[in-house]
ModelCIF file with pLDDT and N, C-alpha, C, O atoms, coordinates in Angstrom:
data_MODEL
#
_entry.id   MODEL 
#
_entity.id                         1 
_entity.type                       polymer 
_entity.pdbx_number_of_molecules   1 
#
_entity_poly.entity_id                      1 
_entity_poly.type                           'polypeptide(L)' 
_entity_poly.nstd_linkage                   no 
_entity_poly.nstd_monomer                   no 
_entity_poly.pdbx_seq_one_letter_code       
;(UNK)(UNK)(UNK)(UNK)(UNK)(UNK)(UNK)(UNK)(UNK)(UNK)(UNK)(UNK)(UNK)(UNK)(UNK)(UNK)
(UNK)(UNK)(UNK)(UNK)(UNK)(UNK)(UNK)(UNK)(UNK)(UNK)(UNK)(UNK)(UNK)(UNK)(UNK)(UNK)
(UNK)(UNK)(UNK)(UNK)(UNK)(UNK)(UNK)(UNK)(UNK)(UNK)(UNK)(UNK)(UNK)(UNK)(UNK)(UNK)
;
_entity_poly.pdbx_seq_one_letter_code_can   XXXXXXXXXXXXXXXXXXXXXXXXXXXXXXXXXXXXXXXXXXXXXXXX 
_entity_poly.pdbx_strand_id                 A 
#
loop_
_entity_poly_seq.entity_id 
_entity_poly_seq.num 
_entity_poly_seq.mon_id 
_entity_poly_seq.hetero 
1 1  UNK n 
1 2  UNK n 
1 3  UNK n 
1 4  UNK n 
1 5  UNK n 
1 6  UNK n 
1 7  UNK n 
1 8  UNK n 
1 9  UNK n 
1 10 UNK n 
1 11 UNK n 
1 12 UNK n 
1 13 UNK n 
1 14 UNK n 
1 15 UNK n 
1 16 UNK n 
1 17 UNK n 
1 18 UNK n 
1 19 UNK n 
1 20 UNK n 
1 21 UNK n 
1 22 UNK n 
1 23 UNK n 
1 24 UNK n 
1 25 UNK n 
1 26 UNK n 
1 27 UNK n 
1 28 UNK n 
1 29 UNK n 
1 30 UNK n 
1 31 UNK n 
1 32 UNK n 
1 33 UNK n 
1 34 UNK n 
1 35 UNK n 
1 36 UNK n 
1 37 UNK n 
1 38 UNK n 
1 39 UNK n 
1 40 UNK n 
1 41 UNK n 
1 42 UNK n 
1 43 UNK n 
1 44 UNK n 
1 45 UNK n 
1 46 UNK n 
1 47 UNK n 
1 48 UNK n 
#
_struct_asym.id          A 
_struct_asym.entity_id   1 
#
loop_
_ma_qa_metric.id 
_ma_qa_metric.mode 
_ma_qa_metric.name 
_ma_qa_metric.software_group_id 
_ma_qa_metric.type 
1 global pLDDT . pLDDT 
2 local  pLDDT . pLDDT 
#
_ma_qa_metric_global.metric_id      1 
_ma_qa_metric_global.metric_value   90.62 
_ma_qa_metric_global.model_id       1 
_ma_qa_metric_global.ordinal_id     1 
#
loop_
_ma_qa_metric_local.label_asym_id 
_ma_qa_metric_local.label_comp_id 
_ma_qa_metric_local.label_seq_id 
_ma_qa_metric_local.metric_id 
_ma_qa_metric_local.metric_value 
_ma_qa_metric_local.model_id 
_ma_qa_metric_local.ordinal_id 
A UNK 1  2 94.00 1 1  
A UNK 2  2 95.00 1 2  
A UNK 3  2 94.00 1 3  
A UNK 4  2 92.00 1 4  
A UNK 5  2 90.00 1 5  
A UNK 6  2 88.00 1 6  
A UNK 7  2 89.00 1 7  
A UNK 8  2 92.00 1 8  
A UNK 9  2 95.00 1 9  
A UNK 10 2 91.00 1 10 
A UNK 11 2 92.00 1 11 
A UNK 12 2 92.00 1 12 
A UNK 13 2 92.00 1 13 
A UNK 14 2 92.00 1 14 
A UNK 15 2 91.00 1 15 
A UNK 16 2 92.00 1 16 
A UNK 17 2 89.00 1 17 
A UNK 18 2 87.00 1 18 
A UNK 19 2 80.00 1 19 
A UNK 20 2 79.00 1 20 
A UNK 21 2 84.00 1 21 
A UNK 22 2 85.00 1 22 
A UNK 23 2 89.00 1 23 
A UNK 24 2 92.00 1 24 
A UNK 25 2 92.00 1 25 
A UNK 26 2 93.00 1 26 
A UNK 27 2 93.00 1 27 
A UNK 28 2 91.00 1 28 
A UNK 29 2 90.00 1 29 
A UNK 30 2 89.00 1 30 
A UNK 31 2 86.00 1 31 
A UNK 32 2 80.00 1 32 
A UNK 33 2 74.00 1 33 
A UNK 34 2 74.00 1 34 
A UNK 35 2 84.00 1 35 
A UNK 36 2 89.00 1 36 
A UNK 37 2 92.00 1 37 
A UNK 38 2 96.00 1 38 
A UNK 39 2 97.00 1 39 
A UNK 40 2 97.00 1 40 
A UNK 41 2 98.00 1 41 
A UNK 42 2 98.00 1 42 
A UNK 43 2 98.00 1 43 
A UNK 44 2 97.00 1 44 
A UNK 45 2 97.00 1 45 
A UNK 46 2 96.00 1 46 
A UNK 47 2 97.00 1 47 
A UNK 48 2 96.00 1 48 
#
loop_
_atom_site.group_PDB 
_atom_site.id 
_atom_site.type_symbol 
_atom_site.label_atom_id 
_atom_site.label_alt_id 
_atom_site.label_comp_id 
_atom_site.label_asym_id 
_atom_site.label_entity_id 
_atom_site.label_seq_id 
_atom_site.pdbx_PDB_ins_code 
_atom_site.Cartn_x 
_atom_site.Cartn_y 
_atom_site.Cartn_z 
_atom_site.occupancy 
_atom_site.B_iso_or_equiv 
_atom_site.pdbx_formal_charge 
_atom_site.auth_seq_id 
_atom_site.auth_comp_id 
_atom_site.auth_asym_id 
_atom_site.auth_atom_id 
_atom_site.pdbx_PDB_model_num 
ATOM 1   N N  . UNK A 1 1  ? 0.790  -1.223  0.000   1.00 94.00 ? 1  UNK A N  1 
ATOM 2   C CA . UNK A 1 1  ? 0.000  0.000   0.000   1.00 94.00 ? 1  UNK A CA 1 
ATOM 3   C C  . UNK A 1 1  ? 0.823  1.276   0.000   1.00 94.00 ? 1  UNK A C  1 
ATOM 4   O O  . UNK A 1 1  ? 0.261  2.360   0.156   1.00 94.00 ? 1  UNK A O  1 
ATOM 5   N N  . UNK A 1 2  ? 1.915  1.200   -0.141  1.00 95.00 ? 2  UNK A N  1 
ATOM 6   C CA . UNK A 1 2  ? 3.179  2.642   -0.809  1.00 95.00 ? 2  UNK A CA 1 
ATOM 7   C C  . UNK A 1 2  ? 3.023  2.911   -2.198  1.00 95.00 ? 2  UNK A C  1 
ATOM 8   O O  . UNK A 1 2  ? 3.941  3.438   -2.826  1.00 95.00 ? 2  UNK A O  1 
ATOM 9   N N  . UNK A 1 3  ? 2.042  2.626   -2.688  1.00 94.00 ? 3  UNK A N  1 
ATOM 10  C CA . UNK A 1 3  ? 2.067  3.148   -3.963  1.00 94.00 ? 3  UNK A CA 1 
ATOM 11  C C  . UNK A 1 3  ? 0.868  3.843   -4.368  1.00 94.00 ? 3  UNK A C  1 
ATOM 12  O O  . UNK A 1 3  ? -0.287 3.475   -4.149  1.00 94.00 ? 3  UNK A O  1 
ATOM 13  N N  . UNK A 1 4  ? 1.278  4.973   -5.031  1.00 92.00 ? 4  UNK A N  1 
ATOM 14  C CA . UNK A 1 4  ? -0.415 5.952   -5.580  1.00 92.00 ? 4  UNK A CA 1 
ATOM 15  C C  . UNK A 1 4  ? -0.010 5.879   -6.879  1.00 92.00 ? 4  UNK A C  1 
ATOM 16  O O  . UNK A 1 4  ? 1.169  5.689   -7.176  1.00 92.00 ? 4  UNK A O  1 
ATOM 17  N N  . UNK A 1 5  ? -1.172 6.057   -7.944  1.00 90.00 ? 5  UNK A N  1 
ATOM 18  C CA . UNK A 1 5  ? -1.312 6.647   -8.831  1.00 90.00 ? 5  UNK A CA 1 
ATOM 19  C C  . UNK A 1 5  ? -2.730 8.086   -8.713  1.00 90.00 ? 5  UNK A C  1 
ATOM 20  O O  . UNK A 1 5  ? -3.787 8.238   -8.101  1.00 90.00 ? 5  UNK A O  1 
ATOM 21  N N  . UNK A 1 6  ? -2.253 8.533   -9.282  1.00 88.00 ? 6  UNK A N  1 
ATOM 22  C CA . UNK A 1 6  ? -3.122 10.004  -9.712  1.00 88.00 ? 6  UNK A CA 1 
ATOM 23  C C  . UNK A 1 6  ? -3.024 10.421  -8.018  1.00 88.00 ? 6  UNK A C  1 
ATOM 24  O O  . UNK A 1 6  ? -3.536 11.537  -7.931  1.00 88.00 ? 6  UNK A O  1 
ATOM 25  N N  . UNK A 1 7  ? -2.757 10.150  -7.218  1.00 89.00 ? 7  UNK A N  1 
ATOM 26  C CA . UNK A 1 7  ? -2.909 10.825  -5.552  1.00 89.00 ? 7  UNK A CA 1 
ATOM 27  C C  . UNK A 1 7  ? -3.716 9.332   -4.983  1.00 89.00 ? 7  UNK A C  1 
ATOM 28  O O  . UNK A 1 7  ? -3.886 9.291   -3.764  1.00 89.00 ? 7  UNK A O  1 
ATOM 29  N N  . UNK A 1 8  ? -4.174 8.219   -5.733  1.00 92.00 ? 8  UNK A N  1 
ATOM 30  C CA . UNK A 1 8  ? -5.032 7.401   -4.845  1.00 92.00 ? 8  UNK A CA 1 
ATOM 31  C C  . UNK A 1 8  ? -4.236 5.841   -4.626  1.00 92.00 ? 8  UNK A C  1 
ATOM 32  O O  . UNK A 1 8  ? -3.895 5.318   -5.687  1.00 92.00 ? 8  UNK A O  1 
ATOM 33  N N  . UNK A 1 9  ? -4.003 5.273   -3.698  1.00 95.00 ? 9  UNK A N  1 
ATOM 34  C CA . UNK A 1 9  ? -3.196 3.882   -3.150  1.00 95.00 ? 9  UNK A CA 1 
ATOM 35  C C  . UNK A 1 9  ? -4.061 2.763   -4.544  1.00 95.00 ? 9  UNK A C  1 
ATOM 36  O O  . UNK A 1 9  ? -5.186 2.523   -4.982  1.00 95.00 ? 9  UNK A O  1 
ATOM 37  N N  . UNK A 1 10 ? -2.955 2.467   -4.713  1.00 91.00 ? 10 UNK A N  1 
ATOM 38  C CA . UNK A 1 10 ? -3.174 1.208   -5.600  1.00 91.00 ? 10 UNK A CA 1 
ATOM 39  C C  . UNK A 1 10 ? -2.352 -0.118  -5.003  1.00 91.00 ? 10 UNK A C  1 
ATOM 40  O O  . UNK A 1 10 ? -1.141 -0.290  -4.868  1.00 91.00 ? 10 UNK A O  1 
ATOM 41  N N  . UNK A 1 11 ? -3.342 -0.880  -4.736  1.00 92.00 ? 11 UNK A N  1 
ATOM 42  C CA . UNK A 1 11 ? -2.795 -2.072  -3.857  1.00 92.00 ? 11 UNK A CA 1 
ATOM 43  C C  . UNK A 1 11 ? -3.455 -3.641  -5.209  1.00 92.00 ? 11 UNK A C  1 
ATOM 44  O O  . UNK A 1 11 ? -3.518 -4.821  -4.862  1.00 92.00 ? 11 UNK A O  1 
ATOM 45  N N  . UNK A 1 12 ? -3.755 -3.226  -6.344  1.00 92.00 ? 12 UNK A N  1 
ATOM 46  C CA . UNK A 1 12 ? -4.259 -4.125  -7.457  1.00 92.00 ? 12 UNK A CA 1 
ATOM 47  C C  . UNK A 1 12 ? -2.528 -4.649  -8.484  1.00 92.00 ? 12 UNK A C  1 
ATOM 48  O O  . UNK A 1 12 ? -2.090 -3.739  -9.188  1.00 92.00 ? 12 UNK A O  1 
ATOM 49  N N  . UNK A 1 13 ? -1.842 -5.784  -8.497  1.00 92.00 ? 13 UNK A N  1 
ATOM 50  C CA . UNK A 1 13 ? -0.546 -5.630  -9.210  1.00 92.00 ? 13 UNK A CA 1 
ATOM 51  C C  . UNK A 1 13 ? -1.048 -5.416  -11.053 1.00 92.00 ? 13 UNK A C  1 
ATOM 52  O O  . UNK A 1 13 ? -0.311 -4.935  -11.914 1.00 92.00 ? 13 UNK A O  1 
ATOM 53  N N  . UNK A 1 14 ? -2.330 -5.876  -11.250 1.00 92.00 ? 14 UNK A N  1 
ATOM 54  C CA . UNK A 1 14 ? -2.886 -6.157  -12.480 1.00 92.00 ? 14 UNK A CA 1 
ATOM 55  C C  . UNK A 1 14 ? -3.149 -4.298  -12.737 1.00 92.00 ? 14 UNK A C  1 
ATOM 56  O O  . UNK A 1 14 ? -3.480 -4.007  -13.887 1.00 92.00 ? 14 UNK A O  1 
ATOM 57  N N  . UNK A 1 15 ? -3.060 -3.525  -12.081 1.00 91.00 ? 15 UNK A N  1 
ATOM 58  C CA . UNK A 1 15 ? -3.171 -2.117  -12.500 1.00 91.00 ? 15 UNK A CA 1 
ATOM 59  C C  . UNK A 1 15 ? -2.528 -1.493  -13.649 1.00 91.00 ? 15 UNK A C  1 
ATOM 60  O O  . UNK A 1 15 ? -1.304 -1.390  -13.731 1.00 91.00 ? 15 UNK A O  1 
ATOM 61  N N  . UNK A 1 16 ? -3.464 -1.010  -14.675 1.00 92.00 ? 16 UNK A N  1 
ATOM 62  C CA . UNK A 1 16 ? -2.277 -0.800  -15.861 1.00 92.00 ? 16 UNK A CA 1 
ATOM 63  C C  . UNK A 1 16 ? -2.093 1.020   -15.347 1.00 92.00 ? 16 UNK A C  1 
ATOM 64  O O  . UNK A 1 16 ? -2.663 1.738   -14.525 1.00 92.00 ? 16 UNK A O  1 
ATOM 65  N N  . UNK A 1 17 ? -0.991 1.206   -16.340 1.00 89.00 ? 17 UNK A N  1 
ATOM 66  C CA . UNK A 1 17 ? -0.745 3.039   -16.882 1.00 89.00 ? 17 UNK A CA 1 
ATOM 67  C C  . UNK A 1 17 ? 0.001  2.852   -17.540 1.00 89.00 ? 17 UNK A C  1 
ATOM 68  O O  . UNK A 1 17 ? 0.796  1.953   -17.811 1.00 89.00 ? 17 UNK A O  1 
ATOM 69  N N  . UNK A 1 18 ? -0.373 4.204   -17.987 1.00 87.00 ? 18 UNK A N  1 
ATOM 70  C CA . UNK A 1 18 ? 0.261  5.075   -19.245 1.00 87.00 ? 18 UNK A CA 1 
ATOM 71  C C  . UNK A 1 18 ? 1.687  5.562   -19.144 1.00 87.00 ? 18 UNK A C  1 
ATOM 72  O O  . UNK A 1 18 ? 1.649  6.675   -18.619 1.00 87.00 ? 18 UNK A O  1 
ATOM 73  N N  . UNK A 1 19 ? 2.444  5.346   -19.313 1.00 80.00 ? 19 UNK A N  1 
ATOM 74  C CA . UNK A 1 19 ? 3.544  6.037   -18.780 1.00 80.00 ? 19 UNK A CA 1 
ATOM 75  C C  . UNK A 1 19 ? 4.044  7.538   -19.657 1.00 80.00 ? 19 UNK A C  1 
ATOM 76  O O  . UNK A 1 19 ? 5.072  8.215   -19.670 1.00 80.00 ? 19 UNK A O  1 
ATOM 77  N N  . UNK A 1 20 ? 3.116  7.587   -20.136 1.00 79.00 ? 20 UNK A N  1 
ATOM 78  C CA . UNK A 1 20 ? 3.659  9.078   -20.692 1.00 79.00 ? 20 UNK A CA 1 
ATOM 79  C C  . UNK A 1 20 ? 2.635  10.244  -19.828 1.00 79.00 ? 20 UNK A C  1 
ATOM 80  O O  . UNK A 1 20 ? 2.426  11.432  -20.075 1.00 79.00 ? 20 UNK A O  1 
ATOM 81  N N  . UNK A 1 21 ? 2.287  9.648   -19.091 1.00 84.00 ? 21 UNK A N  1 
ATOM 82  C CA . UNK A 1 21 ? 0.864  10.587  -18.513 1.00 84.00 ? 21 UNK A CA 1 
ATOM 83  C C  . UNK A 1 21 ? 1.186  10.094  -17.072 1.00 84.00 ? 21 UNK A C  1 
ATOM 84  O O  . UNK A 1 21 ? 1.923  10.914  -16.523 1.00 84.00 ? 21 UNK A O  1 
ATOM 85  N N  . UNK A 1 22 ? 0.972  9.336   -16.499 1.00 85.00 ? 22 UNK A N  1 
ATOM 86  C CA . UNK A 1 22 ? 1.074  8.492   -15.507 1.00 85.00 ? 22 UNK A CA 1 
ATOM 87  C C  . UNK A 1 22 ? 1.900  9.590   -14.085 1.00 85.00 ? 22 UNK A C  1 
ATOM 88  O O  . UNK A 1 22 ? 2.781  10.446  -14.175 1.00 85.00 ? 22 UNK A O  1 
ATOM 89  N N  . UNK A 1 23 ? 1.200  9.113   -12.981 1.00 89.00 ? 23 UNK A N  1 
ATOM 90  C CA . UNK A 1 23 ? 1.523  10.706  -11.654 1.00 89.00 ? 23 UNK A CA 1 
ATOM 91  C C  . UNK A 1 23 ? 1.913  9.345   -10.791 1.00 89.00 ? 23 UNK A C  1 
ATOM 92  O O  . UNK A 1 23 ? 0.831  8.835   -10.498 1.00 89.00 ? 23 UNK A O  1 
ATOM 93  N N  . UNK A 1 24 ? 2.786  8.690   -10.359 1.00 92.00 ? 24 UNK A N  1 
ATOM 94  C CA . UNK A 1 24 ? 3.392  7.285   -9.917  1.00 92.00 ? 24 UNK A CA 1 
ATOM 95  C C  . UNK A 1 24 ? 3.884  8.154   -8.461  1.00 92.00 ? 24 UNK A C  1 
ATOM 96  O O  . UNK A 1 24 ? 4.532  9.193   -8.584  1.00 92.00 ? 24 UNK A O  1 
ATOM 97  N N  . UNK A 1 25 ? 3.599  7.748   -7.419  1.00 92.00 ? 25 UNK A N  1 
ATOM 98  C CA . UNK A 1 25 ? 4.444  8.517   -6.134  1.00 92.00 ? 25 UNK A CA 1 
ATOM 99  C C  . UNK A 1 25 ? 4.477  6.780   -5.422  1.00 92.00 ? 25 UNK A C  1 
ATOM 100 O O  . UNK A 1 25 ? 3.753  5.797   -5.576  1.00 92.00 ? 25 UNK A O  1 
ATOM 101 N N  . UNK A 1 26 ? 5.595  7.036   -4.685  1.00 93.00 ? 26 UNK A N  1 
ATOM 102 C CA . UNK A 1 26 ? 5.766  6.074   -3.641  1.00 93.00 ? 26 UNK A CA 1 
ATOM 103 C C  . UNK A 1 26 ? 5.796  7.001   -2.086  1.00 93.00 ? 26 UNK A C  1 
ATOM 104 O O  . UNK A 1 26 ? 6.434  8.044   -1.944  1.00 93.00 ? 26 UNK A O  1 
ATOM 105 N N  . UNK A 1 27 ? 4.799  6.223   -0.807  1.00 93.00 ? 27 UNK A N  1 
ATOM 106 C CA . UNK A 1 27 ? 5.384  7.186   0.164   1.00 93.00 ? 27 UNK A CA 1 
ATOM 107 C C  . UNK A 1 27 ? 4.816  8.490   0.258   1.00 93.00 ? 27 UNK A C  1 
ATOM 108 O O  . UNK A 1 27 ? 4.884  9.181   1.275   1.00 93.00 ? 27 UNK A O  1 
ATOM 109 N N  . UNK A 1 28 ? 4.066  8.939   -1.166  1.00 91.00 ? 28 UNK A N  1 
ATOM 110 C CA . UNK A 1 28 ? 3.647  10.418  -1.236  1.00 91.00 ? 28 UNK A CA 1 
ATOM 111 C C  . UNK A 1 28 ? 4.932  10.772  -2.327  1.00 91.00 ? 28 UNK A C  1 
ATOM 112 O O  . UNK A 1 28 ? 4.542  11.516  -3.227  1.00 91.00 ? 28 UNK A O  1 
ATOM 113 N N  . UNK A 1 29 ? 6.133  10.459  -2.414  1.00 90.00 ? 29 UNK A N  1 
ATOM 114 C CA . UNK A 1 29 ? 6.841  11.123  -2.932  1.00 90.00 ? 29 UNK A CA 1 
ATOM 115 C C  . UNK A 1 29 ? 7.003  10.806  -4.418  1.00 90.00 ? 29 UNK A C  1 
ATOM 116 O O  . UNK A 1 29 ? 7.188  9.604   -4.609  1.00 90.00 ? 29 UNK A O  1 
ATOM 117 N N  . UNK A 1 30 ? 6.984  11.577  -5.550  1.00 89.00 ? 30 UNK A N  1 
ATOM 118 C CA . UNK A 1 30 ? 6.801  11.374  -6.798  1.00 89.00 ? 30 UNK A CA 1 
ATOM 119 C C  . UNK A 1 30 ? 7.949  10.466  -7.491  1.00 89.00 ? 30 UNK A C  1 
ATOM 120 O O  . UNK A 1 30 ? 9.112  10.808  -7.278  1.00 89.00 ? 30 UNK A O  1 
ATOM 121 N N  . UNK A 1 31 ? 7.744  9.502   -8.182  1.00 86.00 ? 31 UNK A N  1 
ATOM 122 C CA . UNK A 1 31 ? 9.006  8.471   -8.954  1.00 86.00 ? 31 UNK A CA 1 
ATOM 123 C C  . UNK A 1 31 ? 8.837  9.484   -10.582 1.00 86.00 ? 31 UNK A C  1 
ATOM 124 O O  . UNK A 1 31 ? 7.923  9.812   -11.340 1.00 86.00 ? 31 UNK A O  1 
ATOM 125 N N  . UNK A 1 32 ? 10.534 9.701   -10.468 1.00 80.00 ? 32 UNK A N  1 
ATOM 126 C CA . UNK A 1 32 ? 10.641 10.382  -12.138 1.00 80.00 ? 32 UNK A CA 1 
ATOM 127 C C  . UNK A 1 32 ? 11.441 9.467   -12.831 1.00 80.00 ? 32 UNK A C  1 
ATOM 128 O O  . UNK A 1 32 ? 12.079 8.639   -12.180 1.00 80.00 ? 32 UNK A O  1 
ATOM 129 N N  . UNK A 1 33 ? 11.512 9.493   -14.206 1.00 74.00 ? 33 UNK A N  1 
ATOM 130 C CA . UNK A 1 33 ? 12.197 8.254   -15.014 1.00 74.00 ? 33 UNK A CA 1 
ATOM 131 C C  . UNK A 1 33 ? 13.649 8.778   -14.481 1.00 74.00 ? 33 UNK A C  1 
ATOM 132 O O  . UNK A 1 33 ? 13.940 9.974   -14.498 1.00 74.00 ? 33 UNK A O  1 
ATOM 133 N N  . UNK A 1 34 ? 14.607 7.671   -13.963 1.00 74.00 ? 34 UNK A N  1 
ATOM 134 C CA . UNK A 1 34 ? 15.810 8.604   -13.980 1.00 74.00 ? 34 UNK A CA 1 
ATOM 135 C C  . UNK A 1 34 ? 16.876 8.038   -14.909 1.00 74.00 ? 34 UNK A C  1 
ATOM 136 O O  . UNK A 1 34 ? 16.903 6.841   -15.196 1.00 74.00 ? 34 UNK A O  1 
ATOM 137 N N  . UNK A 1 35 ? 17.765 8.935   -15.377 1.00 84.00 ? 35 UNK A N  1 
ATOM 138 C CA . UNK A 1 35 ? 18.647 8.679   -15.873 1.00 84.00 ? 35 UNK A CA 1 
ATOM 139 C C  . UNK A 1 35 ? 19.078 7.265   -16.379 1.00 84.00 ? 35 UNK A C  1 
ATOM 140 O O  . UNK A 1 35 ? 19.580 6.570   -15.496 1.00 84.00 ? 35 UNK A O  1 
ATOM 141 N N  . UNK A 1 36 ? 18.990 6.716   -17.567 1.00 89.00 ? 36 UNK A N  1 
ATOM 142 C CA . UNK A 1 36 ? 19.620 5.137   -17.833 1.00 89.00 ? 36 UNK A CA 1 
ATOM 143 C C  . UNK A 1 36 ? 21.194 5.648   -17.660 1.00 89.00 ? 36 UNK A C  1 
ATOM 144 O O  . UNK A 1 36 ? 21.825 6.569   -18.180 1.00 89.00 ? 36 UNK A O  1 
ATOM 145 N N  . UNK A 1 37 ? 21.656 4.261   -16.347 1.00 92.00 ? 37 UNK A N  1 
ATOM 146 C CA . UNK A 1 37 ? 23.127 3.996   -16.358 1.00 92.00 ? 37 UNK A CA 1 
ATOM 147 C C  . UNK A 1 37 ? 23.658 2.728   -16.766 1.00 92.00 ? 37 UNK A C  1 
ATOM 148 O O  . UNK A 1 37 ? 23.172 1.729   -16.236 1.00 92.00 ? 37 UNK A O  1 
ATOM 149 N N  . UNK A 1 38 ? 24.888 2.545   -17.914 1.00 96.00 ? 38 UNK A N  1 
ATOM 150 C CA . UNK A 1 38 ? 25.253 1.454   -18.063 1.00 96.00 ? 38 UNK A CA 1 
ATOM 151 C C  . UNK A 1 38 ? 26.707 1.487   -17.646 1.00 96.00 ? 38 UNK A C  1 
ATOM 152 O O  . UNK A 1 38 ? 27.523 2.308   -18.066 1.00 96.00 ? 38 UNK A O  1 
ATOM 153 N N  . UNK A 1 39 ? 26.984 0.405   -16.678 1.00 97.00 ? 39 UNK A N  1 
ATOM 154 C CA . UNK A 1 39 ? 28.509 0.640   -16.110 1.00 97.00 ? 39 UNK A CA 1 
ATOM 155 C C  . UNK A 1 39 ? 28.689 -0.897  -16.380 1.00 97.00 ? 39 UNK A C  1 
ATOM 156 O O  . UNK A 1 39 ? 27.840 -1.764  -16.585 1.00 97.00 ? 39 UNK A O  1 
ATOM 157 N N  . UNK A 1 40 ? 30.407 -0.984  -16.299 1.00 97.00 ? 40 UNK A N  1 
ATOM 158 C CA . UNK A 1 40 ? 31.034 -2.023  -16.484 1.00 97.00 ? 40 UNK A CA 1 
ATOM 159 C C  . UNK A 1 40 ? 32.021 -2.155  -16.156 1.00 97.00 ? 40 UNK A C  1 
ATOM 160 O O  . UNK A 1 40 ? 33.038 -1.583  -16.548 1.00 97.00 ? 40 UNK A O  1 
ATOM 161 N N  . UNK A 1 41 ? 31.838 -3.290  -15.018 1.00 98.00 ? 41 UNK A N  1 
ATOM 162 C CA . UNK A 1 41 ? 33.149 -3.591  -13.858 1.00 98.00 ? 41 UNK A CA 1 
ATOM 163 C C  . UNK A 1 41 ? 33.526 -4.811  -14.414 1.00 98.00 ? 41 UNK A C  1 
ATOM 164 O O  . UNK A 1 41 ? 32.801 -5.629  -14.981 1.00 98.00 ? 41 UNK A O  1 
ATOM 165 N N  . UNK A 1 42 ? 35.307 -4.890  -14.100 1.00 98.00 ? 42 UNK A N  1 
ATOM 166 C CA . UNK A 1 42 ? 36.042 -5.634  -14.146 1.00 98.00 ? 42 UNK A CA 1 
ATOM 167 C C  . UNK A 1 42 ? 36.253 -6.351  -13.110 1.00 98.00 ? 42 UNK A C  1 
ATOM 168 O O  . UNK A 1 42 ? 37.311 -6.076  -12.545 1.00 98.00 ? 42 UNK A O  1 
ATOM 169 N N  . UNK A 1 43 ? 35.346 -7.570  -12.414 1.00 98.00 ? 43 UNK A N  1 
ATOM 170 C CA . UNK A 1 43 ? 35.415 -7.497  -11.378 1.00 98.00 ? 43 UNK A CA 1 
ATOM 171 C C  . UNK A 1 43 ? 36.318 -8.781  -10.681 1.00 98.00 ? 43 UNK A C  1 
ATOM 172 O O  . UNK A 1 43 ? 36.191 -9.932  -11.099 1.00 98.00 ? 43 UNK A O  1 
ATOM 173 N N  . UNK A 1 44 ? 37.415 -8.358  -9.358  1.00 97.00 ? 44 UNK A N  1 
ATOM 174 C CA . UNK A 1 44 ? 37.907 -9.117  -9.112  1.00 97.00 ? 44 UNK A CA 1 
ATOM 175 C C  . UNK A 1 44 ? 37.489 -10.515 -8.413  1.00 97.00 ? 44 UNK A C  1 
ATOM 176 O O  . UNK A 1 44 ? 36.436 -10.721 -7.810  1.00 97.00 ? 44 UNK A O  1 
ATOM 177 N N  . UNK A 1 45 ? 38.658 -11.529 -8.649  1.00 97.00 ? 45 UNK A N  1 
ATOM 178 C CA . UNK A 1 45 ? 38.204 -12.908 -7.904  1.00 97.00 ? 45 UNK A CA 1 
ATOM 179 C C  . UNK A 1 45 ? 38.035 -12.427 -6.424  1.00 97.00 ? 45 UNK A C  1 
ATOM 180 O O  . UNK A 1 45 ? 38.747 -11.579 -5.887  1.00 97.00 ? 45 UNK A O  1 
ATOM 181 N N  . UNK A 1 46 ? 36.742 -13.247 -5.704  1.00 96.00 ? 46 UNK A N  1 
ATOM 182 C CA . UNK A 1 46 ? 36.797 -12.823 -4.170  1.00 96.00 ? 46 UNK A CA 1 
ATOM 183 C C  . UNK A 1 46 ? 35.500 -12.111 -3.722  1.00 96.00 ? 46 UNK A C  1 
ATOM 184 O O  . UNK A 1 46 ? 35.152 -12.059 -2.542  1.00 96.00 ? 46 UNK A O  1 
ATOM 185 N N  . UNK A 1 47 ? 34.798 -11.555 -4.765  1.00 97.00 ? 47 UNK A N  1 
ATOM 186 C CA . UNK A 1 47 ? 33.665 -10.574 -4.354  1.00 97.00 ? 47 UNK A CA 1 
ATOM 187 C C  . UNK A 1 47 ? 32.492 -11.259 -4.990  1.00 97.00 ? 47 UNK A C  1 
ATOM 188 O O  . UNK A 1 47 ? 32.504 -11.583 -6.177  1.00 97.00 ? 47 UNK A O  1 
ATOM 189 N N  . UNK A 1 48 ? 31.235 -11.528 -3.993  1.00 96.00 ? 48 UNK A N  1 
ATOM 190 C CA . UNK A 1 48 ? 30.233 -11.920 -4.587  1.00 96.00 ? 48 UNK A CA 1 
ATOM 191 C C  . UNK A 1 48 ? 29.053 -11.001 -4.916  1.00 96.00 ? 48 UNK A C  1 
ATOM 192 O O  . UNK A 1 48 ? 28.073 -11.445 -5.514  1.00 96.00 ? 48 UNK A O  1 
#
């Protein structure tokens, strides 16, 4: 129940939107598309 669309809790996962229109807040606080990052680690033996 942290999720609104248009200002109202959407607790349905089958809920569609628009995403070019779409007012998405989590918390009250608004989700904006952010930035696509593509990074690429060399990563050493040892780290899972």
């Amino acid at each position: 129940g942290r999720v609104s669309l248009a200002r109202r809790i959407v607790t349905d996962l089958q809920t569609w939107v628009d995403l070019s229109n779409a007012v998405i807040a989590v918390d009250g606080k608004p989700v904006i598309a952010e930035k696509r990052v593509y990074l690429m680690l060399n990563k050493p033996r040892g780290l899972v």
